[in-house]
C-alpha atoms as a PDB file:
ATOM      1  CA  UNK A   1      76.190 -11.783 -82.659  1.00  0.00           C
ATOM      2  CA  UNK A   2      74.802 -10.271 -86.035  1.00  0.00           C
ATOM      3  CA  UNK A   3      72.749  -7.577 -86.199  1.00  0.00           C
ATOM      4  CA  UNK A   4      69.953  -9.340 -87.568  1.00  0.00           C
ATOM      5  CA  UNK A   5      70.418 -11.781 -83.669  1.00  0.00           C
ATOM      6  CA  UNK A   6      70.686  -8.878 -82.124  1.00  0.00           C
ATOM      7  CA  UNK A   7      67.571  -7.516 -83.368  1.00  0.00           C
ATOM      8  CA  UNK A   8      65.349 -10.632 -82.988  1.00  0.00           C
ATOM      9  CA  UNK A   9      66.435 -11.213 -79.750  1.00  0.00           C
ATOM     10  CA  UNK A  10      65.515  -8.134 -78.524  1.00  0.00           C
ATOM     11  CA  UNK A  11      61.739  -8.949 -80.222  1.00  0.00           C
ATOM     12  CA  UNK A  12      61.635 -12.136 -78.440  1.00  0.00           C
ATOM     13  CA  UNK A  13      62.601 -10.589 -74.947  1.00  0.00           C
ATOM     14  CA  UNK A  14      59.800  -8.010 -75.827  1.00  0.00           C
ATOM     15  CA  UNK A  15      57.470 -10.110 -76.493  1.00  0.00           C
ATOM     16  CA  UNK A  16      58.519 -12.448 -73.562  1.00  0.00           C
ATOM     17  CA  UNK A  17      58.612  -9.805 -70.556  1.00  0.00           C
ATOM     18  CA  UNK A  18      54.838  -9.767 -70.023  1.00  0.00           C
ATOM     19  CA  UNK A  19      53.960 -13.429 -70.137  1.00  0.00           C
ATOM     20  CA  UNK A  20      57.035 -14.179 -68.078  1.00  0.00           C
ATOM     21  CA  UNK A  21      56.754 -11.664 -65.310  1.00  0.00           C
ATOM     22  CA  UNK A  22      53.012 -12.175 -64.818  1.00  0.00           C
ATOM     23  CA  UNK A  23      53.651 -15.977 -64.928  1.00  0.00           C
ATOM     24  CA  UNK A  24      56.018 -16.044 -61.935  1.00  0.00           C
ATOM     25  CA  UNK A  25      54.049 -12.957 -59.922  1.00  0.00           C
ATOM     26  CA  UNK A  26      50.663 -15.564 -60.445  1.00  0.00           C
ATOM     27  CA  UNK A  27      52.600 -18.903 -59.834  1.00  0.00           C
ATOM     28  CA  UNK A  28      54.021 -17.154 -56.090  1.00  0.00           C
ATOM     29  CA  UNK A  29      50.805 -15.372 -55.336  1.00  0.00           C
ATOM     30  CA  UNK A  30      48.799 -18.234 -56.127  1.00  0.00           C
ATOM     31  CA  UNK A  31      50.639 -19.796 -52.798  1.00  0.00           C
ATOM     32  CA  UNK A  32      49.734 -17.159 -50.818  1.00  0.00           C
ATOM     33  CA  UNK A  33      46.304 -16.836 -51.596  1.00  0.00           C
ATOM     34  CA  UNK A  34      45.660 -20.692 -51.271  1.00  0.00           C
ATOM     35  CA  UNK A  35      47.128 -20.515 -47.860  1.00  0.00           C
ATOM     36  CA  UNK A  36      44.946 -17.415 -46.954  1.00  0.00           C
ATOM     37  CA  UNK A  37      42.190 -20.187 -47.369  1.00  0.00           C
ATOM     38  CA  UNK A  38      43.384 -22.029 -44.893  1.00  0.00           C
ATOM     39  CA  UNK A  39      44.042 -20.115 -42.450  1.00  0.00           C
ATOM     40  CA  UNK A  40      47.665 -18.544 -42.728  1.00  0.00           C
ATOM     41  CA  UNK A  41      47.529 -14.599 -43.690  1.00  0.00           C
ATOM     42  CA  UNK A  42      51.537 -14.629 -43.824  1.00  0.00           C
ATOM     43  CA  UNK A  43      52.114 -13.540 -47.471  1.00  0.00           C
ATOM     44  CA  UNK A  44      49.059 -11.467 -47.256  1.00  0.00           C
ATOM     45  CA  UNK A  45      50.517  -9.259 -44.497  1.00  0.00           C
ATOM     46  CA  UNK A  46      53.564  -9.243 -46.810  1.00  0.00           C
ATOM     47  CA  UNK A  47      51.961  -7.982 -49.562  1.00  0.00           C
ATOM     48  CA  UNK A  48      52.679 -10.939 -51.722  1.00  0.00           C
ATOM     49  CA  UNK A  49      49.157 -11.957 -52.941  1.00  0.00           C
ATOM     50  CA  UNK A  50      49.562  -9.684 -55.721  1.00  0.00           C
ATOM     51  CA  UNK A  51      49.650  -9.913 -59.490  1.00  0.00           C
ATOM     52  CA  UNK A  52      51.941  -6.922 -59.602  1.00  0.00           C
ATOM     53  CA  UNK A  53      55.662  -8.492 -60.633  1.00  0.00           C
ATOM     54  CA  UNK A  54      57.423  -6.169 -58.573  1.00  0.00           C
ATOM     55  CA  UNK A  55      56.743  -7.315 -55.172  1.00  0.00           C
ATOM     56  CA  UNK A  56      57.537 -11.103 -56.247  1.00  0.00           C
ATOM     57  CA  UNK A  57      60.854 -10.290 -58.456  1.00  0.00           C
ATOM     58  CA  UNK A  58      64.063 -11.942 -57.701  1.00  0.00           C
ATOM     59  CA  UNK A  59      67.197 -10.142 -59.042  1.00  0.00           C
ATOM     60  CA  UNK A  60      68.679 -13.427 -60.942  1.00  0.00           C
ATOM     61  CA  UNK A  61      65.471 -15.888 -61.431  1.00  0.00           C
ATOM     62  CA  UNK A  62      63.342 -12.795 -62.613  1.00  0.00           C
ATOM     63  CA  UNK A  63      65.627 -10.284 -64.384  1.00  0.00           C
ATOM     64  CA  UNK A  64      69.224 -11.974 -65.049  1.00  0.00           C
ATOM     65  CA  UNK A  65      68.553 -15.502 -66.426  1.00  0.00           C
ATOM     66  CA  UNK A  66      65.365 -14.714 -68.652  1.00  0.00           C
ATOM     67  CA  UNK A  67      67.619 -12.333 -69.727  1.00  0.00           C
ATOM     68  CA  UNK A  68      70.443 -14.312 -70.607  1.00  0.00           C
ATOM     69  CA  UNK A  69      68.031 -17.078 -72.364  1.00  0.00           C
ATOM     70  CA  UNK A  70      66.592 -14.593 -74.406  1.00  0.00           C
ATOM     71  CA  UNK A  71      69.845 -13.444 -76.162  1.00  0.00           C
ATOM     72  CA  UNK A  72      71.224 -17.253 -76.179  1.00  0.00           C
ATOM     73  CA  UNK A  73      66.995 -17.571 -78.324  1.00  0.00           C
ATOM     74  CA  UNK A  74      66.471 -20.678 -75.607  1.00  0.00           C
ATOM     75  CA  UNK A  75      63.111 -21.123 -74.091  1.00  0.00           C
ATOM     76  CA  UNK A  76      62.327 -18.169 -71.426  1.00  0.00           C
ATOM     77  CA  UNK A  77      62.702 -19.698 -67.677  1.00  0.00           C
ATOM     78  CA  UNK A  78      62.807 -17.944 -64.404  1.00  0.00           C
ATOM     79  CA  UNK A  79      61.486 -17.578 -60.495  1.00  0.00           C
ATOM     80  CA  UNK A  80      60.648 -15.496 -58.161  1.00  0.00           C
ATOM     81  CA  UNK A  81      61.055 -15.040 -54.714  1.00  0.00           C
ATOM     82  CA  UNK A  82      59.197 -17.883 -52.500  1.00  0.00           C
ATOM     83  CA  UNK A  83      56.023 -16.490 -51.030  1.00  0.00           C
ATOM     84  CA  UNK A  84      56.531 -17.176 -47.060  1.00  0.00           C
ATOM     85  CA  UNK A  85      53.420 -19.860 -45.704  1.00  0.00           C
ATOM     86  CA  UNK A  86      53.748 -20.803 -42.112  1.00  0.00           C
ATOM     87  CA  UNK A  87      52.240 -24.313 -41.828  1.00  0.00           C
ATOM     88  CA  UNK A  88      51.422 -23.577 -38.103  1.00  0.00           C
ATOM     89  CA  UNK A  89      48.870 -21.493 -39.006  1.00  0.00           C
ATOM     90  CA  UNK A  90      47.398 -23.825 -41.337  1.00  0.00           C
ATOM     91  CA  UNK A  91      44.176 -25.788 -40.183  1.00  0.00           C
ATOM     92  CA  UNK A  92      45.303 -28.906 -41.447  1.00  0.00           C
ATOM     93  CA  UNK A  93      48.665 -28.742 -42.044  1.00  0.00           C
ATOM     94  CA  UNK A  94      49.812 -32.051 -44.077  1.00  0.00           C
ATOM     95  CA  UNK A  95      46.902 -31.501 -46.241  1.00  0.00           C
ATOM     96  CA  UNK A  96      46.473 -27.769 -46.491  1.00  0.00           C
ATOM     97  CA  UNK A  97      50.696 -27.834 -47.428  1.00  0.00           C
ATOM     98  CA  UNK A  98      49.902 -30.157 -50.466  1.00  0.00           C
ATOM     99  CA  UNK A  99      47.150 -27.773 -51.750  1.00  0.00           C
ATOM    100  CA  UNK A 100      49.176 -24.633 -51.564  1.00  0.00           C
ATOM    101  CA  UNK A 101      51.822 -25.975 -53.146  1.00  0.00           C
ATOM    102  CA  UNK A 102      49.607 -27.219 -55.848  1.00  0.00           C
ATOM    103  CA  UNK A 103      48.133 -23.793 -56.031  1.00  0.00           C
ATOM    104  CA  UNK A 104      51.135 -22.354 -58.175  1.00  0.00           C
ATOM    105  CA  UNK A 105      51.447 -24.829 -61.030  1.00  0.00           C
ATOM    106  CA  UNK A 106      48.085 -24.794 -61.305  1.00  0.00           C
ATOM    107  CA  UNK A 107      47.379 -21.022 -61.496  1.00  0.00           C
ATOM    108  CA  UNK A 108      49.773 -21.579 -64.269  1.00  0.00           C
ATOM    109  CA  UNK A 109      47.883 -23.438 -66.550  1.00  0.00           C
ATOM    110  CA  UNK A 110      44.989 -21.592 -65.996  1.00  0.00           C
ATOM    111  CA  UNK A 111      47.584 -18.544 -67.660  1.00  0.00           C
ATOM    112  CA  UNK A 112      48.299 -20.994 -70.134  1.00  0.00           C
ATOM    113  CA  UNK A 113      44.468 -21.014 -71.229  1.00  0.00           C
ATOM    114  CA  UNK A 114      44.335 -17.215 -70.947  1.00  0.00           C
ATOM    115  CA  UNK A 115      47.258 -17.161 -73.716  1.00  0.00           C
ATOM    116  CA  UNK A 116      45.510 -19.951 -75.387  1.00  0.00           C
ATOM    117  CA  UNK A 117      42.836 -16.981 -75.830  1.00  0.00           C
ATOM    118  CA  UNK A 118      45.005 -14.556 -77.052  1.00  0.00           C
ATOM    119  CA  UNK A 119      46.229 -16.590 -79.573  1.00  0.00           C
ATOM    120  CA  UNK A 120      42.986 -17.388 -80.868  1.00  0.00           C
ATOM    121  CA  UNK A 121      42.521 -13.928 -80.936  1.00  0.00           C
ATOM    122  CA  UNK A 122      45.842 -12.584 -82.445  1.00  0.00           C
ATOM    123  CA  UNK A 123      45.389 -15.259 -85.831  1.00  0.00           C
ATOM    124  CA  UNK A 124      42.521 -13.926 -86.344  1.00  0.00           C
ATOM    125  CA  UNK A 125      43.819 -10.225 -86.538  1.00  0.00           C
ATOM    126  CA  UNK A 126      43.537  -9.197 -89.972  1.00  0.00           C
ATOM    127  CA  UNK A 127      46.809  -9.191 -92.341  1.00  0.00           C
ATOM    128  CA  UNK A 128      46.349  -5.263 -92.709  1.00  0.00           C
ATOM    129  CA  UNK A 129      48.208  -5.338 -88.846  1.00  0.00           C
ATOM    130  CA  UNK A 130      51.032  -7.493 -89.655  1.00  0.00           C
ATOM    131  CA  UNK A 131      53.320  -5.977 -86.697  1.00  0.00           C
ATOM    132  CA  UNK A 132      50.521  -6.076 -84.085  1.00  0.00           C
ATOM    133  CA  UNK A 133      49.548  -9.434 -84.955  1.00  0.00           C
ATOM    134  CA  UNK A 134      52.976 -11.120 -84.934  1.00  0.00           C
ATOM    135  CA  UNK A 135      53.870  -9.237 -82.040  1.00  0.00           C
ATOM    136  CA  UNK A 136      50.489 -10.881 -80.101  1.00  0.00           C
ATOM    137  CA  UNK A 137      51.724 -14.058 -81.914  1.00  0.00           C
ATOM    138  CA  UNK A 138      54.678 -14.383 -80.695  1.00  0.00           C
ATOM    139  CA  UNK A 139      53.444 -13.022 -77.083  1.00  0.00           C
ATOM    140  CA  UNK A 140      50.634 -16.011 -76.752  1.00  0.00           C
ATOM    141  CA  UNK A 141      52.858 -18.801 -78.205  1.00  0.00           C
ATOM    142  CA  UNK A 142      55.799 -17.391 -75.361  1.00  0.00           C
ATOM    143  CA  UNK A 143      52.903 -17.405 -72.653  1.00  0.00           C
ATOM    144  CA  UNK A 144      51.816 -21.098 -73.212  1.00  0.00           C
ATOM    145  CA  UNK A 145      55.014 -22.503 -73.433  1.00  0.00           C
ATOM    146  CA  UNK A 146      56.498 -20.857 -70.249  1.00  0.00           C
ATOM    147  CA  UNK A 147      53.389 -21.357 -68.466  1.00  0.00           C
ATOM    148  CA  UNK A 148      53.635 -24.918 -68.846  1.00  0.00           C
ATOM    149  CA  UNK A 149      57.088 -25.092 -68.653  1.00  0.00           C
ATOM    150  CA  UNK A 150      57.042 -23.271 -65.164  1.00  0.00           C
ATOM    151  CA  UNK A 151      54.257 -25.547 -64.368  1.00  0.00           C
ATOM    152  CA  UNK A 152      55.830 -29.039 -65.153  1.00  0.00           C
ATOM    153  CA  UNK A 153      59.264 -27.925 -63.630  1.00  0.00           C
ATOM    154  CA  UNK A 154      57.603 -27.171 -60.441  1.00  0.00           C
ATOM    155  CA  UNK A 155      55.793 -30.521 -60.327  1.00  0.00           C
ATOM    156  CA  UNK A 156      59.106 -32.546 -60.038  1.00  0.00           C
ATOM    157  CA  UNK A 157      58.617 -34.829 -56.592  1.00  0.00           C
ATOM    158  CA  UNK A 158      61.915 -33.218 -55.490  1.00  0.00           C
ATOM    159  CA  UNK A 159      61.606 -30.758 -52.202  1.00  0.00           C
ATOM    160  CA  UNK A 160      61.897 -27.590 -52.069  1.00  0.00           C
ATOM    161  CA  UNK A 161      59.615 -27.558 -55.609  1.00  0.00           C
ATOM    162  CA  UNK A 162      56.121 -27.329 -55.455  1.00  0.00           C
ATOM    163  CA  UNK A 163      56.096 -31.480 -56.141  1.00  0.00           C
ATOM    164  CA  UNK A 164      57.906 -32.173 -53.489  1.00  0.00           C
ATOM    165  CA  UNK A 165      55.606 -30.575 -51.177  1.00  0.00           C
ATOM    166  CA  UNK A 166      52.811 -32.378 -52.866  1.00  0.00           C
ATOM    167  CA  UNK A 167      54.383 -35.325 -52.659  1.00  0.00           C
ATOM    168  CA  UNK A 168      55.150 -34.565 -48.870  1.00  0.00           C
ATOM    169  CA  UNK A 169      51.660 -34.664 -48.374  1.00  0.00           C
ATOM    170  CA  UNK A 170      50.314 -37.993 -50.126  1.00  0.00           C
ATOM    171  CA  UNK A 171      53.164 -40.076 -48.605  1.00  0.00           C
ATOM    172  CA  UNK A 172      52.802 -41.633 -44.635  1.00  0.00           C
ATOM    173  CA  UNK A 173      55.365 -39.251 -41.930  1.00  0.00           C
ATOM    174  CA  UNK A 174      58.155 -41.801 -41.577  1.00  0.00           C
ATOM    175  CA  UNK A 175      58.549 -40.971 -45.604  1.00  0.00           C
ATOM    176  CA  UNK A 176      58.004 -37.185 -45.116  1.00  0.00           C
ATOM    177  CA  UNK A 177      60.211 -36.979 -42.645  1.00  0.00           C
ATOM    178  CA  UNK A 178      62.994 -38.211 -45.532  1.00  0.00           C
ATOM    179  CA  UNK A 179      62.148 -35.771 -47.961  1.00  0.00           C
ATOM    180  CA  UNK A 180      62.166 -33.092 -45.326  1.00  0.00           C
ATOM    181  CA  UNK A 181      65.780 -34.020 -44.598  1.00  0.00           C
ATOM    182  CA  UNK A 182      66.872 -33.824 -48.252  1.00  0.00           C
ATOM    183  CA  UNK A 183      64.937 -30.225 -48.958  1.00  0.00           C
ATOM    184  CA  UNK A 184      68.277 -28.772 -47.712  1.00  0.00           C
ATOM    185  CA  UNK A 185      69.891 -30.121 -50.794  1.00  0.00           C
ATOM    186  CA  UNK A 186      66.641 -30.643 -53.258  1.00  0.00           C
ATOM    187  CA  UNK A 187      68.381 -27.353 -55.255  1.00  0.00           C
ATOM    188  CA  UNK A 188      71.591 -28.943 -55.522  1.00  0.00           C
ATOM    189  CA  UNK A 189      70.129 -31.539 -56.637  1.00  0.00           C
ATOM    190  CA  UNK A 190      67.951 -30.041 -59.281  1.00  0.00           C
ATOM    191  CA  UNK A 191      70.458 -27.764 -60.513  1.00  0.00           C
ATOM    192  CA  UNK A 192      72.773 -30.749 -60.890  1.00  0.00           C
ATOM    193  CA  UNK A 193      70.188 -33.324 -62.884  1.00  0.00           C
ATOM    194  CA  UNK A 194      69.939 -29.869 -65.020  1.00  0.00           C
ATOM    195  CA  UNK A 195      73.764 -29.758 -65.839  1.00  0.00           C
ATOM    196  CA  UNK A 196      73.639 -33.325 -66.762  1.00  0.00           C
ATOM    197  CA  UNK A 197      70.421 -33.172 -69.095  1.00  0.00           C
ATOM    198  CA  UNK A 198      68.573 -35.666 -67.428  1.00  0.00           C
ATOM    199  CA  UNK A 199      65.902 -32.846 -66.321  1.00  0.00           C
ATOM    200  CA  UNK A 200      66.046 -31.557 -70.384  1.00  0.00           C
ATOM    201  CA  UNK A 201      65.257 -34.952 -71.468  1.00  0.00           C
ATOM    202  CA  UNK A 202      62.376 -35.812 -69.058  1.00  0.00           C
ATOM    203  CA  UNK A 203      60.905 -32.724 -68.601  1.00  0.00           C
ATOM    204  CA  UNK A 204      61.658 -30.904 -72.241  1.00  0.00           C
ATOM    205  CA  UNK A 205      59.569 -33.939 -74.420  1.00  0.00           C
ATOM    206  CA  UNK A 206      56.231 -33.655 -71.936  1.00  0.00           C
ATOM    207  CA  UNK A 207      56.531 -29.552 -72.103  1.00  0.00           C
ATOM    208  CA  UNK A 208      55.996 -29.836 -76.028  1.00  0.00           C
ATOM    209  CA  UNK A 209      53.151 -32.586 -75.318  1.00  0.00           C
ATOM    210  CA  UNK A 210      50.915 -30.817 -73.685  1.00  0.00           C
ATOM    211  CA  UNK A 211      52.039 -27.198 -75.174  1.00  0.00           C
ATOM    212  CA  UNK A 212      50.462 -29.084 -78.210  1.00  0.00           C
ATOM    213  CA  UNK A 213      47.235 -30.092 -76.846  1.00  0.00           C
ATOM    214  CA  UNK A 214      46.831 -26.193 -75.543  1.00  0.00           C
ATOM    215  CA  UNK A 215      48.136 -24.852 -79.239  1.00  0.00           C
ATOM    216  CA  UNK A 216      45.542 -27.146 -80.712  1.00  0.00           C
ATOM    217  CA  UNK A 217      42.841 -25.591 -78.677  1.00  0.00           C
ATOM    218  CA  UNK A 218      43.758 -22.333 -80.760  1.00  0.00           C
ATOM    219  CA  UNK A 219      43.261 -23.668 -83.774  1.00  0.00           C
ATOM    220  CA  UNK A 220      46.920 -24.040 -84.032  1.00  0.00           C
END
């Protein structure tokens, strides 16, 4: 790697850390507080309905492989550690399960918008601030992407991600009881559809879509 890599790699992990961390930290305590609502104070007795990264970081999803994508200049990705919901507790547990897990992609777009802000702000930044303003730049257009990256991904009907527990809730309990049996494996099986690029090629093209649609709400 050049110097001139090395250099904007470390500018695009800079200007990546903040979106990313508070992306994950709001995705996982977005679960928690959903299920609060309901009825289950699990993650709240953790500590885990918090916007603060640290109590939500996972040593590989949140430190090693942004990492690693940032120096390879690939699209920032990551996780965090699962916020804990015990459907016991819930009121209505088939339906409550299906709103929590919605909870987290959702909160995401929502920080999409809030970078869709930013941006609007940072290009109009006069020229006079070139540094601050492509720094902001680059920190808004890394916070809408990831956000609706992390949102999408999350959304695939495949157990243990968040669409497989919505999905576990729309469908009747002779079909839930199915996709609870493969949850065991849903990673595996995610990881592998990854490898091959059938995940890329599905999930990459919509990412862009509607990363568009929020750009063009900045005037982008």
């Amino acid at each position: 790697m050049s110097d001139l890599d090395f250099a904007a790699s470390i500018q695009l992990l800079s200007a990546a850390v903040i979106p990313v961390l508070f992306g994950i930290a709001l995705h996982e305590a977005a679960h928690g507080w959903m299920a609060r609502q309901f009825g289950d104070r699990t993650a709240e007795l953790l500590g885990r309905i918090t916007a603060n990264p640290i109590k939500h970081i996972d040593p590989v999803g949140t430190v090693v492989v942004p990492l690693v994508l940032a120096f390879l200049s690939l699209p920032p990705f990551g996780w965090a550690k699962p916020v804990p919901v015990n459907a016991r507790n819930l009121r209505n547990p088939k339906r409550d399960m299906l709103l929590v897990a919605a909870a987290g992609p959702a909160s995401n777009l929502v920080m999409a918008l809030f970078w869709v802000l930013v941006l609007a702000l940072a290009l109009r930044l006069p020229v006079t601030l070139p540094g601050v303003r492509q720094f902001l730049l680059s920190m808004a257009q890394i916070g809408i992407t990831f956000n609706i990256l992390l949102a999408i991904f999350n959304l695939i009907p495949i157990p243990p991600l968040d669409g497989g527990r919505v999905l576990r809730g729309m469908v009747p309990e002779a079909l839930g009881r199915k996709l609870d049996a493969l949850e065991p494996y849903g990673l595996i099986l995610v990881m592998g559809l990854l490898a091959l690029g059938v995940l890329g090629r599905l999930v990459w093209p919509l990412v862009q879509l509607v990363s568009a649609v929020f750009f063009s709400l900045a005037g982008v």
